[in-house]
Protein backbone atom coordinates (compact mmCIF):
# COMPACT_ATOMS: atom_id res chain seq x y z
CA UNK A 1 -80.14 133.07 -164.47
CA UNK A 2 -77.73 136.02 -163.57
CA UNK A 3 -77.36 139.35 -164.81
CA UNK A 4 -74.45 137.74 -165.81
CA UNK A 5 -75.44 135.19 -168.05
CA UNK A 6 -78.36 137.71 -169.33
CA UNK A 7 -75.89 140.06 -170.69
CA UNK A 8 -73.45 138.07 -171.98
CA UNK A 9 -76.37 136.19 -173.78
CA UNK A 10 -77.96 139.26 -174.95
CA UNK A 11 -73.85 140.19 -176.30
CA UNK A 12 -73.54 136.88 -178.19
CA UNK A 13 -76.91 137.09 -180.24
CA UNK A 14 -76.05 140.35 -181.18
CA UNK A 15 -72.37 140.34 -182.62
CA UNK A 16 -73.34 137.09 -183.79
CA UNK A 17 -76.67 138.54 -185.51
CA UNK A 18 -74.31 141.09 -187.58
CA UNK A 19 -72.39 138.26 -189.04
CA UNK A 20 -74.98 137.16 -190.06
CA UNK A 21 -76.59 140.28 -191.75
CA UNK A 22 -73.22 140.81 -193.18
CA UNK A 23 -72.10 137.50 -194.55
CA UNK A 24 -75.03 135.67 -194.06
CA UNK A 25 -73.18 132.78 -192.02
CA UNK A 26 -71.65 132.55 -188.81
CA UNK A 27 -74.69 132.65 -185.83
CA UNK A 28 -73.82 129.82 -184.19
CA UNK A 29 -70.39 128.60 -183.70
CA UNK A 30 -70.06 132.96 -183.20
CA UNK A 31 -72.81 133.10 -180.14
CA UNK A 32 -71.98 129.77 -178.86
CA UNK A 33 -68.35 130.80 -178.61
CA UNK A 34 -69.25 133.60 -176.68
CA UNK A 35 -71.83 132.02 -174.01
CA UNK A 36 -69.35 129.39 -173.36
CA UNK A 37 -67.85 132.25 -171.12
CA UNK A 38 -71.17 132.05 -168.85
CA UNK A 39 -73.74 129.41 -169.87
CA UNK A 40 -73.48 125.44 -170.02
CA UNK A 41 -73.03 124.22 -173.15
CA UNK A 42 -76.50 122.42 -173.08
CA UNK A 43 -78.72 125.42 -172.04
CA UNK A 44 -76.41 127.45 -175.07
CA UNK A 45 -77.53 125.09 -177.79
CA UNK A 46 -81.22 125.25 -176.21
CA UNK A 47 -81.00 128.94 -176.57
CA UNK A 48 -80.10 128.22 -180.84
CA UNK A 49 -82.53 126.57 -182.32
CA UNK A 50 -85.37 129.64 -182.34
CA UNK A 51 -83.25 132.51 -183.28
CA UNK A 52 -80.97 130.76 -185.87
CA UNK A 53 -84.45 129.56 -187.67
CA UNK A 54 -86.33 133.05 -187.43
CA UNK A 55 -82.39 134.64 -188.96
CA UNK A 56 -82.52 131.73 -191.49
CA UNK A 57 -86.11 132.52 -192.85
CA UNK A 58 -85.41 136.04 -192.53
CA UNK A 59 -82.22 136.25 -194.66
CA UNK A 60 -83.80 133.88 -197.16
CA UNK A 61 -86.84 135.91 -198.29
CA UNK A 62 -84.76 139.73 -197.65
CA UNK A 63 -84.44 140.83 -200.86
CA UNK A 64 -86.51 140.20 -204.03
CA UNK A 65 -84.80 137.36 -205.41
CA UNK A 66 -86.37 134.41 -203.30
CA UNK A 67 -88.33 132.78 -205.93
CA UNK A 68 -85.62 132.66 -208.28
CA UNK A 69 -83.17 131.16 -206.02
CA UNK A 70 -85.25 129.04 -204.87
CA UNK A 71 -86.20 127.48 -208.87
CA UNK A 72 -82.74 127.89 -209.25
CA UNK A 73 -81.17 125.61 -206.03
CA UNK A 74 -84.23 123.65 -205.18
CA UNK A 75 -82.44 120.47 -206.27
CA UNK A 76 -79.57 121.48 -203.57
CA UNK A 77 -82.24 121.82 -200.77
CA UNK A 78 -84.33 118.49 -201.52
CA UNK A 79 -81.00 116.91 -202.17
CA UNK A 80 -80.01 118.34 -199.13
CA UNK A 81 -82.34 117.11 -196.76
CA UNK A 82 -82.38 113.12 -198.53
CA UNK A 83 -78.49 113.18 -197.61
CA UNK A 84 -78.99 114.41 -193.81
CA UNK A 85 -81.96 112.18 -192.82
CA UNK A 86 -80.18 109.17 -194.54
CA UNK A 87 -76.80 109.84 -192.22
CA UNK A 88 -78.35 111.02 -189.34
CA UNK A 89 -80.97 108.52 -188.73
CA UNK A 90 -79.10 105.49 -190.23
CA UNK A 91 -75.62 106.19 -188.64
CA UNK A 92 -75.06 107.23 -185.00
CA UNK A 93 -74.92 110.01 -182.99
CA UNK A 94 -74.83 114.03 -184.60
CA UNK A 95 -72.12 116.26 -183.86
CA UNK A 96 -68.89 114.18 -183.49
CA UNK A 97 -66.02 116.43 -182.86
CA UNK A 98 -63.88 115.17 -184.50
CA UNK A 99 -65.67 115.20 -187.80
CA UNK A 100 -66.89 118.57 -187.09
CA UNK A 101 -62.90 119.89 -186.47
CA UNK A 102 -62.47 118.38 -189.90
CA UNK A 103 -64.83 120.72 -191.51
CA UNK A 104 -63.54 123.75 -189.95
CA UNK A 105 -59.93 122.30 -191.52
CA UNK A 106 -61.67 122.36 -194.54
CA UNK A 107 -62.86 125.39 -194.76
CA UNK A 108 -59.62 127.03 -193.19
CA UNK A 109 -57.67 125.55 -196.86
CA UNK A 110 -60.34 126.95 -198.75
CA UNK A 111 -60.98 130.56 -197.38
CA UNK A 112 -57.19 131.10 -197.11
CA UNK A 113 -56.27 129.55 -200.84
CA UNK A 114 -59.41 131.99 -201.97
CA UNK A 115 -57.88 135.09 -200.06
CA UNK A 116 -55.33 134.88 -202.64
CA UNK A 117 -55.22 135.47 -206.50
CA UNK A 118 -57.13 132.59 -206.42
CA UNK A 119 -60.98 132.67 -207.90
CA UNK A 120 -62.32 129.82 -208.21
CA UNK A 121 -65.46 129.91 -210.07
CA UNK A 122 -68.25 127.10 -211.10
CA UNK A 123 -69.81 128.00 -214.39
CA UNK A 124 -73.68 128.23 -214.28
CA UNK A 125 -73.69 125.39 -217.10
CA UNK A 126 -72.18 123.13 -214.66
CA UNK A 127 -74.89 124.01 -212.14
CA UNK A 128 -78.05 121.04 -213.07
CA UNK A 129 -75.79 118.79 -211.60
CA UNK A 130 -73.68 119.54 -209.48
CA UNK A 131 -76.18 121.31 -207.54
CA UNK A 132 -77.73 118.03 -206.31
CA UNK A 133 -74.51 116.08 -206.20
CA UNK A 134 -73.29 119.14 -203.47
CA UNK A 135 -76.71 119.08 -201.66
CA UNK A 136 -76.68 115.06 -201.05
CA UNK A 137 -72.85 115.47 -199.65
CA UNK A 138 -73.83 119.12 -197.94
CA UNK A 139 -76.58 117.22 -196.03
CA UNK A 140 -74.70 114.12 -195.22
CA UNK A 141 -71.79 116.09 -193.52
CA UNK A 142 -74.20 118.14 -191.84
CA UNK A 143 -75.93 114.78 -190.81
CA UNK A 144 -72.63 113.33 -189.23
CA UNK A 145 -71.60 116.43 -187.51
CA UNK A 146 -74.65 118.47 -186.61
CA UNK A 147 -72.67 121.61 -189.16
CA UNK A 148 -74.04 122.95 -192.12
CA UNK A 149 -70.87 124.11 -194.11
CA UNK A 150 -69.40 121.81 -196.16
CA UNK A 151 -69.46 121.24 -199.39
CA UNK A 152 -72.18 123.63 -200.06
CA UNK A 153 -70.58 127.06 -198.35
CA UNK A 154 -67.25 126.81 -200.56
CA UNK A 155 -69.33 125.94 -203.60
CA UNK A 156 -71.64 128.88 -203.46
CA UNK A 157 -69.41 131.41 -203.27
CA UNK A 158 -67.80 130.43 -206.54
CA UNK A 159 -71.05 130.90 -208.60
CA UNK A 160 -71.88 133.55 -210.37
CA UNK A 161 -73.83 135.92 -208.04
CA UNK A 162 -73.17 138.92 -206.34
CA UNK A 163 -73.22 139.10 -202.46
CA UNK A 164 -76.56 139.97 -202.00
CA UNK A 165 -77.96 137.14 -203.73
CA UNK A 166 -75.11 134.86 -202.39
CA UNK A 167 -76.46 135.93 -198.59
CA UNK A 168 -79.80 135.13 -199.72
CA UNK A 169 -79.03 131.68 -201.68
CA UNK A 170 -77.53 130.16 -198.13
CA UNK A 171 -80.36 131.48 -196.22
CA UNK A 172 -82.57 129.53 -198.08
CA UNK A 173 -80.10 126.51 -197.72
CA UNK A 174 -79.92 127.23 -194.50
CA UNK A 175 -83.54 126.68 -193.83
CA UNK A 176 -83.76 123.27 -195.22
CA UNK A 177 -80.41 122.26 -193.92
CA UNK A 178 -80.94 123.58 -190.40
CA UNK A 179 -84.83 122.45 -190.56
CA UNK A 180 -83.89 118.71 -191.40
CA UNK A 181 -81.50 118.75 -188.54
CA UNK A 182 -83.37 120.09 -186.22
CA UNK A 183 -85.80 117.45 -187.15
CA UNK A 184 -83.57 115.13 -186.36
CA UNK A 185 -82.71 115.95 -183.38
CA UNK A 186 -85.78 116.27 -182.61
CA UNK A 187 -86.99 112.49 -183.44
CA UNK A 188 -83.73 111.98 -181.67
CA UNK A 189 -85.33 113.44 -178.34
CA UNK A 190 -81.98 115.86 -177.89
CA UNK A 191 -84.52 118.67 -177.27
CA UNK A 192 -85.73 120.25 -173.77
CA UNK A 193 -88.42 122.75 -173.92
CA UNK A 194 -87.70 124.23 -171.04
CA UNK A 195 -85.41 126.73 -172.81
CA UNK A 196 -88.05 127.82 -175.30
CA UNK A 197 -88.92 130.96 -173.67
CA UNK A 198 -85.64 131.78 -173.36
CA UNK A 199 -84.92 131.13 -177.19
CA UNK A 200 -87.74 133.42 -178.09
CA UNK A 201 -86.47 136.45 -175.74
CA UNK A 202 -83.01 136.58 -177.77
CA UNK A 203 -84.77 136.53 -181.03
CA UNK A 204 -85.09 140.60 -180.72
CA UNK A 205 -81.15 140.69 -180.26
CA UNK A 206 -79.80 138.19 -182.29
CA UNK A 207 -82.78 140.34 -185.03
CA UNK A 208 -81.08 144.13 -184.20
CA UNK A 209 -77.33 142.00 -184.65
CA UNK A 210 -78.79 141.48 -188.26
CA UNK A 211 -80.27 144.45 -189.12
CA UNK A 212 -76.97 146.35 -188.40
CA UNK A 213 -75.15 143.26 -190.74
CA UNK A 214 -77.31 143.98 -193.25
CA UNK A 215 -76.88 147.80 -193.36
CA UNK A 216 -73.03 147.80 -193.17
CA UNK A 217 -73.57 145.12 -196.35
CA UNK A 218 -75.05 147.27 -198.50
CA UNK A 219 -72.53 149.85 -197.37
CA UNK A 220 -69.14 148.16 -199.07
CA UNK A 221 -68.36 147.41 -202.15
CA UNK A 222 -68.39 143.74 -203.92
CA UNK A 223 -64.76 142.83 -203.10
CA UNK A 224 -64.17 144.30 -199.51
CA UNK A 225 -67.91 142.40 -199.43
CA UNK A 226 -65.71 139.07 -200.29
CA UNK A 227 -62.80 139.45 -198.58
CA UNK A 228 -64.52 139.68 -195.68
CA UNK A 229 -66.65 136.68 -196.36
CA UNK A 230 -63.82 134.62 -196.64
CA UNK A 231 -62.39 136.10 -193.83
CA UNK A 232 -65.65 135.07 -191.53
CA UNK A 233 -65.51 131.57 -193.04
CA UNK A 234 -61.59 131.25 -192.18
CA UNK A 235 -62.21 132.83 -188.43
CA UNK A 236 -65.42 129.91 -188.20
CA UNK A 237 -63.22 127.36 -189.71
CA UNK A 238 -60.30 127.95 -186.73
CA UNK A 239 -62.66 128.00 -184.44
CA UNK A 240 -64.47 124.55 -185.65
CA UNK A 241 -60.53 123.19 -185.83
CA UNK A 242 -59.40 123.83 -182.90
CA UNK A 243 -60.36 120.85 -181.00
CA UNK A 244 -57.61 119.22 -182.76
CA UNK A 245 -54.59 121.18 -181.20
């Protein structure tokens, strides 16, 4: 590897680690964007799996409200991971792109209609089931296109919680949604652990990235918080969509 590729990998985990510490989404369609510049595609996904499952663990138990979220969405996450096994194992290949650019169109509409005066909100009443009705589709788009996003990233941030608790509520979907599907790829044989080492060096990056997300979080207030939130899910979207220009 050059001192090329090192720095440019060592770039990418860390802009893409303050994403995440400041919206809580974002690490890899971010870093994989950037090592496309300098690394094949294959050794970039290699490089994922570690550090987006240490940030995913990490953002889900920051915080003091971990046990509550997780009585409170565990439905979601088992719901979740039924939905992504089911598609995934039962129906071809992960990550088609054209069902993948779909999501990002998706979540393009939503971010920008939600930008606007528009606030759309889910009451908490409404939340025993359609918690589990979002986790079975969350998992089964996630199963076709190898993207956790959609339904479940729109849906969540029109509960009723404030950012730090919305961070913390998709790291701990995160973990189940990620884990399943790295499962799968895994019984799928998509792995090579030959870029393990590798994936463990850019953990301390991709860790410093968040740690300076999470500071400038705290640092703004609740709606510059959520404009920018659905700001990074618009910029993630585009990037998701643009295999279809």
């Amino acid at each position: 590897m050059t001192l090329t590729q090192v720095l440019v990998i060592a770039a990418a985990f860390i802009i893409a680690g303050i994403a995440k510490g400041a919206i809580g989404m974002g690490l890899p369609p971010i870093a994989l964007g950037i090592m496309s510049f300098a690394v094949p595609m294959e050794s970039a996904l290699a490089l994922m799996v570690v550090p987006t499952m240490v940030t995913n663990l990490w953002q889900a138990v920051y915080g003091r409200g971990f046990a509550v979220l997780m009585r409170r969405f565990w439905t979601m996450a088992a719901a979740s991971i039924v939905g992504l096994m089911i598609v995934a194992l039962a129906f071809g290949s992960l990550g088609s792109h054209g069902a993948t650019a779909w999501v990002g169109v998706i979540l393009v509409i939503y971010s920008a209609l939600a930008l606007t005066a528009w606030r759309p909100h889910v009451p908490r009443s409404a939340e025993r089931w359609a918690n589990p009705l979002v986790g079975l589709a969350s998992g089964a788009v996630a199963g076709a296109t190898g993207v956790a996003a959609v339904p479940f990233l729109p849906y969540m941030q029109s509960l009723d919680m404030n950012r730090h608790e919305l961070v913390q509520a998709l790291g701990v979907m995160f973990i189940f949604i990620i884990g399943a599907l790295t499962l799968a790829l895994a019984i799928k044989g998509a792995f090579d652990t030959a870029n393990l080492i590798g994936a463990i060096v850019v953990i301390a990056p991709t860790m410093a990235g968040v740690w300076i997300g999470q500071k400038t979080r705290h640092a703004v207030t609740p709606e510059t918080f959520r404009r920018v939130f659905l700001i990074g899910m618009f910029a993630i979207g585009l990037q998701m969509a643009s295999s279809l220009l």
